[in-house]
PDB file of N, CA and C in Angstrom:
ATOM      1  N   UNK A   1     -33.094   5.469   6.546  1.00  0.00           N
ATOM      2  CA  UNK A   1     -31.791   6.073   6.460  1.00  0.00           C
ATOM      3  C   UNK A   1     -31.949   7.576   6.422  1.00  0.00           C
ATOM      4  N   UNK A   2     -32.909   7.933   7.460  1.00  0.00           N
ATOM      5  CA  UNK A   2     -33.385   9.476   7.289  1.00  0.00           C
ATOM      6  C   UNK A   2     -31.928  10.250   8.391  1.00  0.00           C
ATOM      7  N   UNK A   3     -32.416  11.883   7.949  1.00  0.00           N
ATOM      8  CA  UNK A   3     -31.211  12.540   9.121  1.00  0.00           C
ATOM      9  C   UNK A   3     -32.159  12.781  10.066  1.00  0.00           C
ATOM     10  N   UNK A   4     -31.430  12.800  11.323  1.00  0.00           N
ATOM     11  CA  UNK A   4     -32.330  13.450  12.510  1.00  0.00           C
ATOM     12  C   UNK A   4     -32.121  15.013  11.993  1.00  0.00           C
ATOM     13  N   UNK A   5     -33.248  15.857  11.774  1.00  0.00           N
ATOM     14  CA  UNK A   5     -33.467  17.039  11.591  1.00  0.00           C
ATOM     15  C   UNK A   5     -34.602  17.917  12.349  1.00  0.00           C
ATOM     16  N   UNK A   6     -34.374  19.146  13.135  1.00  0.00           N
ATOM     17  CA  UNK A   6     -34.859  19.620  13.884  1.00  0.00           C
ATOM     18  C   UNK A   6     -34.999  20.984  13.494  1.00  0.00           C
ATOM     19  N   UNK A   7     -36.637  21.790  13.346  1.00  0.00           N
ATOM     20  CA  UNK A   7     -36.506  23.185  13.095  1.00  0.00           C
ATOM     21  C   UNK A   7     -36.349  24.218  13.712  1.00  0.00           C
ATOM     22  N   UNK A   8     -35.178  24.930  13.224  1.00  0.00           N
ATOM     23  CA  UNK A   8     -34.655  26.023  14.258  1.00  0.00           C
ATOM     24  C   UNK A   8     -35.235  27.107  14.092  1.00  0.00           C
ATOM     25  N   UNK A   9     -35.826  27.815  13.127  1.00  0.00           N
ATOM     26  CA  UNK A   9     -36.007  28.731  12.477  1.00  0.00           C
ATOM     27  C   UNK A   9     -36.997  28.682  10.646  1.00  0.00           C
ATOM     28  N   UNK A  10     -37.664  29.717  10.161  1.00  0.00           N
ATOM     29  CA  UNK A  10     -38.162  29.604   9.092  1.00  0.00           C
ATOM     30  C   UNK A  10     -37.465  29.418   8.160  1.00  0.00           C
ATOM     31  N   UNK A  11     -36.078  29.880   8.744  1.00  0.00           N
ATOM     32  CA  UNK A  11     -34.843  29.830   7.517  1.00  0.00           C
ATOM     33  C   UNK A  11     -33.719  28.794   7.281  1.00  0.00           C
ATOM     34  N   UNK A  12     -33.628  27.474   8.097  1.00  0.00           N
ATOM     35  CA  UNK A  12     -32.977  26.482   8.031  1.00  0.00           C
ATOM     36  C   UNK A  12     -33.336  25.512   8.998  1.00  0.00           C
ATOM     37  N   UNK A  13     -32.029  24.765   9.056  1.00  0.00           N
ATOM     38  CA  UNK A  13     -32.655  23.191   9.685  1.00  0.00           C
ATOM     39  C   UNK A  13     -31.328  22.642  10.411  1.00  0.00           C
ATOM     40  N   UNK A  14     -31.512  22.257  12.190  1.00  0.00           N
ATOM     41  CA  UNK A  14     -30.608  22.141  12.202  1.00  0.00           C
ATOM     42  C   UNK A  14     -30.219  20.120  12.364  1.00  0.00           C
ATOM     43  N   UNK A  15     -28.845  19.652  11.671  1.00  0.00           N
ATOM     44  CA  UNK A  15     -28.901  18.278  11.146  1.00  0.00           C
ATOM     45  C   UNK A  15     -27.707  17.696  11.647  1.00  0.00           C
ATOM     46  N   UNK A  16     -27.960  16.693  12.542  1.00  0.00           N
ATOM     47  CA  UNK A  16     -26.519  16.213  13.038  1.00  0.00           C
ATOM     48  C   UNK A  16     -25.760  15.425  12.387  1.00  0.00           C
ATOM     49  N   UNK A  17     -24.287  14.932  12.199  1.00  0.00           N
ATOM     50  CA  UNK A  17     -23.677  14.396  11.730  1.00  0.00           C
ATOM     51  C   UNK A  17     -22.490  13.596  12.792  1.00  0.00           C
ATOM     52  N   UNK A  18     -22.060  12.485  12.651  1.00  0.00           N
ATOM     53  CA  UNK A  18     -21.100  12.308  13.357  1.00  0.00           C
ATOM     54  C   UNK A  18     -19.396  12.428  12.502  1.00  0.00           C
ATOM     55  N   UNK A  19     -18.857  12.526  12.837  1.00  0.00           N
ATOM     56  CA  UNK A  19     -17.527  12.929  12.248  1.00  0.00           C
ATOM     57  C   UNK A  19     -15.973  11.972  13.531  1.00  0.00           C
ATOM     58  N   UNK A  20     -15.459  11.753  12.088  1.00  0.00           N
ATOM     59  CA  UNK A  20     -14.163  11.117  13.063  1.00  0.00           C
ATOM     60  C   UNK A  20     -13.308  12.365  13.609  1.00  0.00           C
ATOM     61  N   UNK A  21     -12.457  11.802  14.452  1.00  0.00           N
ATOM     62  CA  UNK A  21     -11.627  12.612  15.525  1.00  0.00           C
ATOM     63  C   UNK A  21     -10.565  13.371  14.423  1.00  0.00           C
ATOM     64  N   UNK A  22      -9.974  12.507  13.015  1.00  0.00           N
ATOM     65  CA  UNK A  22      -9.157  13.137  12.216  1.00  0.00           C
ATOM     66  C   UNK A  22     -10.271  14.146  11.424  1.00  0.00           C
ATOM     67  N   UNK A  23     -11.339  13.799  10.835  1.00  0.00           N
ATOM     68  CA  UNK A  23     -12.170  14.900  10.280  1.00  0.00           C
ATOM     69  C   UNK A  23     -12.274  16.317  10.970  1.00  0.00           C
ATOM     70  N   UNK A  24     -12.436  16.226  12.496  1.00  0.00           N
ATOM     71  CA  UNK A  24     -12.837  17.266  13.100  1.00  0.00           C
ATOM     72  C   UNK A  24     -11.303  17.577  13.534  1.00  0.00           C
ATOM     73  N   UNK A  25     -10.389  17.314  13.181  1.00  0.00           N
ATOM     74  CA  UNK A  25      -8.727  17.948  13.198  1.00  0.00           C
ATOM     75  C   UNK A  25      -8.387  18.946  12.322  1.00  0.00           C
ATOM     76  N   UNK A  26      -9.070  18.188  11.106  1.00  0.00           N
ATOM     77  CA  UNK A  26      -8.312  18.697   9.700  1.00  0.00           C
ATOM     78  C   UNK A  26      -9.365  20.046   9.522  1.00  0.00           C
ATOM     79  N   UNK A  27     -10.318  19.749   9.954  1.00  0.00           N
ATOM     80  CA  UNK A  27     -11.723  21.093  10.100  1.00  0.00           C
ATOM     81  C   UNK A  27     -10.951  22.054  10.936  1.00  0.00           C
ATOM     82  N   UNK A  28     -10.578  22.179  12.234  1.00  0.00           N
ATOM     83  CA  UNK A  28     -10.275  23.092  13.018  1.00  0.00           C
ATOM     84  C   UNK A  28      -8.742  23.605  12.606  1.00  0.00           C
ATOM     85  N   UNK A  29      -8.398  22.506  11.934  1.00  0.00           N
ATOM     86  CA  UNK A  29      -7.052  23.406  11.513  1.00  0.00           C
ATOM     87  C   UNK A  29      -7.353  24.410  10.424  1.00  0.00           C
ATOM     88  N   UNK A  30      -8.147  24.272   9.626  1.00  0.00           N
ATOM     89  CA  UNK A  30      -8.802  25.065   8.579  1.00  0.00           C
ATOM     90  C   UNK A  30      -9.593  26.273   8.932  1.00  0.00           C
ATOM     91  N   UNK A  31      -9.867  26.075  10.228  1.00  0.00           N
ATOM     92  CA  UNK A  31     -10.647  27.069  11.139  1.00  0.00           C
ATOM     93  C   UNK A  31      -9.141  28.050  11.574  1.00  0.00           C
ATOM     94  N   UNK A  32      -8.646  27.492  12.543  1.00  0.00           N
ATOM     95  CA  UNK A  32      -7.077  27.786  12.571  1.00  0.00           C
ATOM     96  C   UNK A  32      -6.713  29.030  11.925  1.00  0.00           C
ATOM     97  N   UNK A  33      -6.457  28.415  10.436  1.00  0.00           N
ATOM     98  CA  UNK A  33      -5.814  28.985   9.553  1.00  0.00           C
ATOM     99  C   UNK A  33      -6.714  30.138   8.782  1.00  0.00           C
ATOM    100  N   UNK A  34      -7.700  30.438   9.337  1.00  0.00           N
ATOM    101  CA  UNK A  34      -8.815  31.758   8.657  1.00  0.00           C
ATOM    102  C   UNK A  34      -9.721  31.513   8.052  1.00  0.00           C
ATOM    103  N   UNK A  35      -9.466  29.962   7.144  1.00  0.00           N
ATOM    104  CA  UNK A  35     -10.468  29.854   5.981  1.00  0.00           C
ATOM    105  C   UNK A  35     -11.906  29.746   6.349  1.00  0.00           C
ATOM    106  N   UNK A  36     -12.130  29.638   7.698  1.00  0.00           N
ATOM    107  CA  UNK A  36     -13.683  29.043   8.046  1.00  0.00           C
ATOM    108  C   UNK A  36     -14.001  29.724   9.335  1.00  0.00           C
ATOM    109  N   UNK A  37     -14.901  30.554   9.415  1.00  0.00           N
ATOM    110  CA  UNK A  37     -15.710  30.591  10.841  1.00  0.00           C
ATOM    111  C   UNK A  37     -15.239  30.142  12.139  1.00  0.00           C
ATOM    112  N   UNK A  38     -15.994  29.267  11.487  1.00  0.00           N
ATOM    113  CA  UNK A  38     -16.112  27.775  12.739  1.00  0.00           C
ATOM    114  C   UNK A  38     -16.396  26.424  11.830  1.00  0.00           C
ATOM    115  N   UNK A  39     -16.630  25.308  12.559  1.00  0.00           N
ATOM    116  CA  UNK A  39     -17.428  24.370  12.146  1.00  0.00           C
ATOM    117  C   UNK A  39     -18.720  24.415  10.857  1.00  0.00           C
ATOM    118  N   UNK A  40     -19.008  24.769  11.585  1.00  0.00           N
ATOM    119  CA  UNK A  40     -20.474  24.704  10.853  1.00  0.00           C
ATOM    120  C   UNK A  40     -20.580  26.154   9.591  1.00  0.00           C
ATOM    121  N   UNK A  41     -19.472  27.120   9.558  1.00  0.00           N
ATOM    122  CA  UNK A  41     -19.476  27.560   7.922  1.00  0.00           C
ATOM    123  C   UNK A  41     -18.592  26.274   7.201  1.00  0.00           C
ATOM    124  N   UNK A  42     -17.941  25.862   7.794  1.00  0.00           N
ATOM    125  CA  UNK A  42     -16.992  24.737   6.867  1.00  0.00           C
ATOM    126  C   UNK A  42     -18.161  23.650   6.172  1.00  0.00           C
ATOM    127  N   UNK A  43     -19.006  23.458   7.238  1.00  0.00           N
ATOM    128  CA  UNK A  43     -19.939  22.109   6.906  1.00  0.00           C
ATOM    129  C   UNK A  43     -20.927  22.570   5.952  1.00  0.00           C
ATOM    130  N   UNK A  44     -21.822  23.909   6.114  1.00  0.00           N
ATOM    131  CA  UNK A  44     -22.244  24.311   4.874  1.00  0.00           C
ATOM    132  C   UNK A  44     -22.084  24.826   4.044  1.00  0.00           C
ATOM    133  N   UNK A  45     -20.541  24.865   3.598  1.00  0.00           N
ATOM    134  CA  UNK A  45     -19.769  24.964   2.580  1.00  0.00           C
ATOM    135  C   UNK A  45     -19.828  23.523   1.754  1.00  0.00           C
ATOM    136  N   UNK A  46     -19.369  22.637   2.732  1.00  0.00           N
ATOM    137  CA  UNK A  46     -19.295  21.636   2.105  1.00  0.00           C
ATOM    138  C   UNK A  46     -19.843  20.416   1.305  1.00  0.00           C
ATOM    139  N   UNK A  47     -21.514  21.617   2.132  1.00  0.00           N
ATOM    140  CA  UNK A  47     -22.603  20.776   1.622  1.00  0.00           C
ATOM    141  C   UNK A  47     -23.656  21.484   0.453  1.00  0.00           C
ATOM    142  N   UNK A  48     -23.290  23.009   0.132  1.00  0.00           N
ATOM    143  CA  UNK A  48     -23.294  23.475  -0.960  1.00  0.00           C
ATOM    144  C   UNK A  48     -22.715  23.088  -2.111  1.00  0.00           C
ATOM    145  N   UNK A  49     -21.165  22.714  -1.809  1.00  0.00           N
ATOM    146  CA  UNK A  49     -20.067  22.224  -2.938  1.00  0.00           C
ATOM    147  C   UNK A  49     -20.482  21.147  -3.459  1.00  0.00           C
ATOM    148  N   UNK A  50     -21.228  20.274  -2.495  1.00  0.00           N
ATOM    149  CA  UNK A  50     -21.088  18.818  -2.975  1.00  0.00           C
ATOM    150  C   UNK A  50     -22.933  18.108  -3.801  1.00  0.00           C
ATOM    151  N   UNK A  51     -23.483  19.582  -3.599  1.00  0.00           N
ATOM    152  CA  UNK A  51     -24.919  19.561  -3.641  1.00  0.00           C
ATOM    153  C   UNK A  51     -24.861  20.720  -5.281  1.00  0.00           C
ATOM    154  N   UNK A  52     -23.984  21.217  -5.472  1.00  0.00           N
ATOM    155  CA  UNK A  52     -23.670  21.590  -6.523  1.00  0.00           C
ATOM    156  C   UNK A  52     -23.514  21.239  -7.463  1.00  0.00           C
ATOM    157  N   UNK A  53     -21.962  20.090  -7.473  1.00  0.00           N
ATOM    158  CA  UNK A  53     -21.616  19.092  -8.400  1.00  0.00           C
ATOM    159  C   UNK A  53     -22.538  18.368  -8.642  1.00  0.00           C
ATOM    160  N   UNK A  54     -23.754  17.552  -7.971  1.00  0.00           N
ATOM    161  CA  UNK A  54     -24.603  16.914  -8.332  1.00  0.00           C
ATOM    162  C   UNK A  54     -25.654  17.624  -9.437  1.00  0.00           C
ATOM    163  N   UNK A  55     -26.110  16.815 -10.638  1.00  0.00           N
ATOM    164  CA  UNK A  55     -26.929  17.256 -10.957  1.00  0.00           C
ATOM    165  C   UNK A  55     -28.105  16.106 -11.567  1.00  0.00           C
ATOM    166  N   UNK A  56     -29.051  16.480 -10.978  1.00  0.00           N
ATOM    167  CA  UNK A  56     -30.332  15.639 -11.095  1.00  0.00           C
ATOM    168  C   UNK A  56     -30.716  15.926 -12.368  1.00  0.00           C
ATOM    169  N   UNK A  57     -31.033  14.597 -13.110  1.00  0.00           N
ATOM    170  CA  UNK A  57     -31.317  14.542 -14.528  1.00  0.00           C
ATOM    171  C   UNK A  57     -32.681  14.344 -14.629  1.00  0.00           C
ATOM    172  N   UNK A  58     -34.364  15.294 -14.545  1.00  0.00           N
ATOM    173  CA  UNK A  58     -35.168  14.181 -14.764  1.00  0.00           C
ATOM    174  C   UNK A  58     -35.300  14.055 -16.078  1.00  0.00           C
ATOM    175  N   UNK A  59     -35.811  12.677 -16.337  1.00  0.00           N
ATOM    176  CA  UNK A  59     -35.974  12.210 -17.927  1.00  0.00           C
ATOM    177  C   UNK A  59     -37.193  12.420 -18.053  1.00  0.00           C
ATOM    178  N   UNK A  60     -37.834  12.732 -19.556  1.00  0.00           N
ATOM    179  CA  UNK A  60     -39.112  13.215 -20.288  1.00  0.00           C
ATOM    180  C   UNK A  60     -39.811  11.987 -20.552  1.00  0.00           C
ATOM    181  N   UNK A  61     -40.555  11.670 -20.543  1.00  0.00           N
ATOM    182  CA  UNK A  61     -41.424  10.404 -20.697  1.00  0.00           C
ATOM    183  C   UNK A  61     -42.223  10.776 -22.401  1.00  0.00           C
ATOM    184  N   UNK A  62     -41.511  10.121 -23.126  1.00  0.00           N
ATOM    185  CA  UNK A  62     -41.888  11.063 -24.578  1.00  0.00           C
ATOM    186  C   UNK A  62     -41.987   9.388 -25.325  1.00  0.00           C
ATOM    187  N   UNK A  63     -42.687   9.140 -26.397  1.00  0.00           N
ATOM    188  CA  UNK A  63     -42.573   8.027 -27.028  1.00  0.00           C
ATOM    189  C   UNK A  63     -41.260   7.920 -27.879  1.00  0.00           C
ATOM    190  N   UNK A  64     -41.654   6.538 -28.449  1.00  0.00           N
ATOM    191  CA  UNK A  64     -40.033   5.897 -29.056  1.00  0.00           C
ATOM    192  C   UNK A  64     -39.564   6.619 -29.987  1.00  0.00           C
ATOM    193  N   UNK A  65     -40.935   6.653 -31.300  1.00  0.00           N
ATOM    194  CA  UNK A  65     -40.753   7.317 -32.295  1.00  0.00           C
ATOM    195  C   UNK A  65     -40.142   9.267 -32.318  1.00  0.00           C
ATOM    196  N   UNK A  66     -40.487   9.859 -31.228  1.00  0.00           N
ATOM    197  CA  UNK A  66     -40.376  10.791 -31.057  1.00  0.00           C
ATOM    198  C   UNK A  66     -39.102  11.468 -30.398  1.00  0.00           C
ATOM    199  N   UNK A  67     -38.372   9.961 -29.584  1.00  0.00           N
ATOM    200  CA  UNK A  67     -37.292   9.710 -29.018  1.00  0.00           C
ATOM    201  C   UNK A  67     -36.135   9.470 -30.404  1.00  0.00           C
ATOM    202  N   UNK A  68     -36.745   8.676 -31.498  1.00  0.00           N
ATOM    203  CA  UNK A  68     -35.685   8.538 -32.173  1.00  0.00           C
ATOM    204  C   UNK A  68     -35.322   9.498 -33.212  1.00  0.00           C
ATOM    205  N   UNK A  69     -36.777  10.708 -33.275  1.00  0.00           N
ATOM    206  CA  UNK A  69     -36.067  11.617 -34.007  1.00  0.00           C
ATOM    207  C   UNK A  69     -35.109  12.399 -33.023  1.00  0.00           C
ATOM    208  N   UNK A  70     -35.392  12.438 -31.924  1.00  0.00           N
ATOM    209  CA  UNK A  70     -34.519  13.904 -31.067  1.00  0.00           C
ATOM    210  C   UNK A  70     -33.229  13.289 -31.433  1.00  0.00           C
ATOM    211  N   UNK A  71     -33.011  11.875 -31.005  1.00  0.00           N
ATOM    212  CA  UNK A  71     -31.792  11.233 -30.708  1.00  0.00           C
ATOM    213  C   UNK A  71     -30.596  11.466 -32.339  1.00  0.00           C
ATOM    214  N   UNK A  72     -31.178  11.217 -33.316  1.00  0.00           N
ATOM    215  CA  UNK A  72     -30.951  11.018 -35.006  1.00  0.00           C
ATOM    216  C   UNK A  72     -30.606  12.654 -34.958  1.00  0.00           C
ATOM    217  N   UNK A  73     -31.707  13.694 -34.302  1.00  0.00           N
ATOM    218  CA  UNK A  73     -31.428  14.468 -34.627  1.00  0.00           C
ATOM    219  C   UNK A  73     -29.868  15.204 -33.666  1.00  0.00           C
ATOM    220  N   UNK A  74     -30.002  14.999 -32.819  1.00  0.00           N
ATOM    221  CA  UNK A  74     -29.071  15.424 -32.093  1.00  0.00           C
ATOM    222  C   UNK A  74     -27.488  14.584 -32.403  1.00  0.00           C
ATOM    223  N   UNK A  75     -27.436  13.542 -33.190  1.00  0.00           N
ATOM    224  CA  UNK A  75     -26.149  12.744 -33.568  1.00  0.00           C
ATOM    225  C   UNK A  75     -25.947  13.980 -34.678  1.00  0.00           C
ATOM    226  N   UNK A  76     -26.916  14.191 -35.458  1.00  0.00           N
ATOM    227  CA  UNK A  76     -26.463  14.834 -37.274  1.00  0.00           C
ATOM    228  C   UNK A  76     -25.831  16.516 -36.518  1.00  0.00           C
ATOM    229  N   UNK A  77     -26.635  16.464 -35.474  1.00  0.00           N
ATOM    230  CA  UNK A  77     -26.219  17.923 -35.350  1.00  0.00           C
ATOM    231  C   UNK A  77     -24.879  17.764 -34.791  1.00  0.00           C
ATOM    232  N   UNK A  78     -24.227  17.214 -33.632  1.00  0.00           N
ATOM    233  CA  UNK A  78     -23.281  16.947 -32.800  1.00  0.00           C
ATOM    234  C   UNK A  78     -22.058  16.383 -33.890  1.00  0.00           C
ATOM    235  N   UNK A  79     -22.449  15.695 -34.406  1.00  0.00           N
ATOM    236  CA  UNK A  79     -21.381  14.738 -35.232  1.00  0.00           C
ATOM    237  C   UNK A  79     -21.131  13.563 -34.663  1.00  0.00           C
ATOM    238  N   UNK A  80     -20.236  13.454 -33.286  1.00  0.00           N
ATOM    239  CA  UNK A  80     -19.492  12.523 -32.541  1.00  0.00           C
ATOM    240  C   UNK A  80     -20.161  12.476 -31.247  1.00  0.00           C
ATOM    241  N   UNK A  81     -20.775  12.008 -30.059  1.00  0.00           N
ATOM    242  CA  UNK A  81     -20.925  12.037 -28.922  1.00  0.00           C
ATOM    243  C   UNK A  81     -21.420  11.203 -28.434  1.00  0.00           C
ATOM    244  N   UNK A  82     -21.312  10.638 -27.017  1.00  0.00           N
ATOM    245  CA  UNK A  82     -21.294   9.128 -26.687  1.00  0.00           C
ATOM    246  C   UNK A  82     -23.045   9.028 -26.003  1.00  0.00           C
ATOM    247  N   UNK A  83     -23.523   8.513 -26.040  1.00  0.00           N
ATOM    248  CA  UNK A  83     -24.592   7.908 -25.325  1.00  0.00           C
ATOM    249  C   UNK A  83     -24.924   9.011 -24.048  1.00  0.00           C
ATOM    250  N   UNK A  84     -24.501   8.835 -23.605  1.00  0.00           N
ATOM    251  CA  UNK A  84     -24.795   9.627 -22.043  1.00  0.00           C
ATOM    252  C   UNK A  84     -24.563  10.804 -22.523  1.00  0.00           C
ATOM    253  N   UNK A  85     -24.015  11.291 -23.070  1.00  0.00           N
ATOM    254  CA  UNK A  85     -24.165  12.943 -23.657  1.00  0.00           C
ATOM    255  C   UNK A  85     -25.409  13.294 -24.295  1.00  0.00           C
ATOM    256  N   UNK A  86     -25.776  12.808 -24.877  1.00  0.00           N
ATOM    257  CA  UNK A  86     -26.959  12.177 -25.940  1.00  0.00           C
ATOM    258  C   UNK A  86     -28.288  12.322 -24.484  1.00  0.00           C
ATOM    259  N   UNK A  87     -28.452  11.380 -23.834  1.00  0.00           N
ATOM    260  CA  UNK A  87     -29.016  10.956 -22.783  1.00  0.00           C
ATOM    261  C   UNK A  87     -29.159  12.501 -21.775  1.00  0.00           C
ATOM    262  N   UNK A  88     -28.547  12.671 -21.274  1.00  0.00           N
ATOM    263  CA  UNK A  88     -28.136  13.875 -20.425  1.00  0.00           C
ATOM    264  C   UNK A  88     -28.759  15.263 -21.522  1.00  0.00           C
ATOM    265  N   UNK A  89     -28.453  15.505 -22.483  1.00  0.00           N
ATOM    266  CA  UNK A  89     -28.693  16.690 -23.361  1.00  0.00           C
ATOM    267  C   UNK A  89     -30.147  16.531 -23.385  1.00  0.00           C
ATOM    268  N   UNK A  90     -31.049  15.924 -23.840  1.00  0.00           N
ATOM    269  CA  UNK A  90     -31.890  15.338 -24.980  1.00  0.00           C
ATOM    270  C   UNK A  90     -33.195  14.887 -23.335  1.00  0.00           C
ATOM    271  N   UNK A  91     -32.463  14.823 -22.449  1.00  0.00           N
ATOM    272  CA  UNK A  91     -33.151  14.226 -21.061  1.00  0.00           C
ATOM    273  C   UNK A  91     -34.169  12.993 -20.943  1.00  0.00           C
ATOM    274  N   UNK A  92     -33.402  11.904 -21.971  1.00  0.00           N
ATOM    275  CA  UNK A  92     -33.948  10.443 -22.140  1.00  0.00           C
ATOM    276  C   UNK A  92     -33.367   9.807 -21.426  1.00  0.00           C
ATOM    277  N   UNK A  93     -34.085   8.596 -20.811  1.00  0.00           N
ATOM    278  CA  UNK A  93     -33.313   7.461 -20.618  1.00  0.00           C
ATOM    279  C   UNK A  93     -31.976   6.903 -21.467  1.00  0.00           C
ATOM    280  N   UNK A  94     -31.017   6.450 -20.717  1.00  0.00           N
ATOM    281  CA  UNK A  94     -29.831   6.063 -21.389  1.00  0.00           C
ATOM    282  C   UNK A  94     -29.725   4.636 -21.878  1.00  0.00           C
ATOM    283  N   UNK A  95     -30.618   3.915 -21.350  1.00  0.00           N
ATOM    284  CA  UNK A  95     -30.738   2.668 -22.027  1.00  0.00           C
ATOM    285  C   UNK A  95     -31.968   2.806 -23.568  1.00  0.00           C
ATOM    286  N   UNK A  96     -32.677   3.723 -23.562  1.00  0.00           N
ATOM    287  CA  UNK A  96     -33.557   4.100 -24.499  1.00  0.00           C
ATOM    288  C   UNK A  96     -32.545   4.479 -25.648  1.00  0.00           C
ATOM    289  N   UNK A  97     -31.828   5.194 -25.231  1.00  0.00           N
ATOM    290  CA  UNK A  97     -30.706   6.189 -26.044  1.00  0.00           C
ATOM    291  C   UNK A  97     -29.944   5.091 -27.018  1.00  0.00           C
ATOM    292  N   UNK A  98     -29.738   3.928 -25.863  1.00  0.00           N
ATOM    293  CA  UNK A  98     -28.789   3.242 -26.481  1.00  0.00           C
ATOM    294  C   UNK A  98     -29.110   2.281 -27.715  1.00  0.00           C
ATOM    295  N   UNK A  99     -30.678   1.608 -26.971  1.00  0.00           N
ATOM    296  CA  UNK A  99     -31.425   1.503 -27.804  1.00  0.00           C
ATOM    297  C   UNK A  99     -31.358   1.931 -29.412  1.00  0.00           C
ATOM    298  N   UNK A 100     -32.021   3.167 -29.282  1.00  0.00           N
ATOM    299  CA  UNK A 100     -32.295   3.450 -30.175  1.00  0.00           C
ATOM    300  C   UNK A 100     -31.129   4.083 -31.125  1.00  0.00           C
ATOM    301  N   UNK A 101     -29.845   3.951 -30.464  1.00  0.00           N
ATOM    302  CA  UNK A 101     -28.523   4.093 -31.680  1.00  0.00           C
ATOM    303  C   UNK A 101     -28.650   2.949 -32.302  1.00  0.00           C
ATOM    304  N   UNK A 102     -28.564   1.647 -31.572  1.00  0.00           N
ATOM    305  CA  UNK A 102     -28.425   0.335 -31.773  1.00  0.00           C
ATOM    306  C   UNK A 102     -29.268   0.063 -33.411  1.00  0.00           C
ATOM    307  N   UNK A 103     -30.541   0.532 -32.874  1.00  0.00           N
ATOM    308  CA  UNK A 103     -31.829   0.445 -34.573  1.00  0.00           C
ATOM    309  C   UNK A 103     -31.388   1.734 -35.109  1.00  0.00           C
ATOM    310  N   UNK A 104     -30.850   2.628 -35.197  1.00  0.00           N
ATOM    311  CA  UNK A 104     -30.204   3.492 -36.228  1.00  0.00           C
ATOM    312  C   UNK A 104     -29.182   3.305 -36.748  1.00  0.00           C
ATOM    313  N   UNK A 105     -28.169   2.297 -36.137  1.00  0.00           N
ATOM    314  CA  UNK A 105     -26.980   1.448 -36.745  1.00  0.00           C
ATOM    315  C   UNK A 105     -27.285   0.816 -37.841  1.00  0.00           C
ATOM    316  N   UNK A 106     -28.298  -0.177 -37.129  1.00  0.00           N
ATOM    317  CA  UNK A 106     -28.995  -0.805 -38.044  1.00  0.00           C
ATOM    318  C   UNK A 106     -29.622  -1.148 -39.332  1.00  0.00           C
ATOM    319  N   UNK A 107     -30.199   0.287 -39.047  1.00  0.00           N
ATOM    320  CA  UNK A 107     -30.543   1.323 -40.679  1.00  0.00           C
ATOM    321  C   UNK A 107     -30.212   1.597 -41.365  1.00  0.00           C
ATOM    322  N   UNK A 108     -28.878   1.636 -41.037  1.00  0.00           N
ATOM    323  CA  UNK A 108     -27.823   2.294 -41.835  1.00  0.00           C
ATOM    324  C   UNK A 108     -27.625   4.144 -41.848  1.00  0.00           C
ATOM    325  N   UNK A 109     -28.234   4.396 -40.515  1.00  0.00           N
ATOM    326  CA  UNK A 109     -28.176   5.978 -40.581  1.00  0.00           C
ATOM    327  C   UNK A 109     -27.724   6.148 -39.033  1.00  0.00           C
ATOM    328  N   UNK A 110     -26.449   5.437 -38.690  1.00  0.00           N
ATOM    329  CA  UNK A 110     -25.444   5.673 -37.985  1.00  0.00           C
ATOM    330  C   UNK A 110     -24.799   4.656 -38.037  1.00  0.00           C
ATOM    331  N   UNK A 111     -23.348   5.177 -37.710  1.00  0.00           N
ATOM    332  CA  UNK A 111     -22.326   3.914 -37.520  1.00  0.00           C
ATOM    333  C   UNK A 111     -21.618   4.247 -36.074  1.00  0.00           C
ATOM    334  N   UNK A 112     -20.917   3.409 -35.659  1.00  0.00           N
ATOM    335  CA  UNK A 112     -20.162   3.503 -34.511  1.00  0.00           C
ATOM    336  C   UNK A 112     -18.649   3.859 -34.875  1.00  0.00           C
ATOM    337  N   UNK A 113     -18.052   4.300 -34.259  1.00  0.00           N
ATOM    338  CA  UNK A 113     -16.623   5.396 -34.392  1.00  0.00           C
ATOM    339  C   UNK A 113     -15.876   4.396 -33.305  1.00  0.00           C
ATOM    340  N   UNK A 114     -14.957   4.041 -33.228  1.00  0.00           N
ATOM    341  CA  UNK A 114     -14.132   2.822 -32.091  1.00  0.00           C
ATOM    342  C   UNK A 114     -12.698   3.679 -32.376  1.00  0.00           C
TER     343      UNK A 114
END
């Protein structure tokens, strides 16, 4: 499921796409109307924007015990916050995370908020 990609230059890449007949309408009217170049500032606009919003989480490969202080520690500090906040901040696995609320429930050194 690779792109066909071809090098134009040291400084980019050029990558085809196919596009419907209404996509490439609503593009040129946008062109039209000033907001874009041409084509292809619209498209790497659009692929900045959308390469932006993404954000790649890698997770730390850290043991349990060491996982359950960050985690304990990051609830006392936070107060309230759900799993994936926890997960995402802290850059653990989210099933680890969950985990390990689950045996801090347990303990009696967290409770769940509903």
């Amino acid at each position: 499921m690779g792109a066909d990609v071809a090098l134009v230059s040291s400084v980019g890449k050029v990558v085809g796409a196919k596009l419907t007949r209404n996509e490439i309408d609503q593009i040129n009217k946008l062109i039209e109307a000033g907001l874009y170049l041409n084509p292809s500032d619209f498209i790497r606009e659009a692929v900045r924007e959308k390469l932006a919003s993404i954000k790649v989480i890698e997770y730390r490969d850290v043991d349990y015990e060491t996982a359950k202080k960050e985690v304990a520690g990051y609830f006392e500090m936070k107060g309230e916050a759900y799993a994936s906040d926890a997960s995402t901040d802290l850059q653990l696995d989210y099933e680890l995370v969950c985990k390990i609320m689950d045996d801090l429930e347990m303990e009696g050194n967290m409770e769940t908020i509903e």
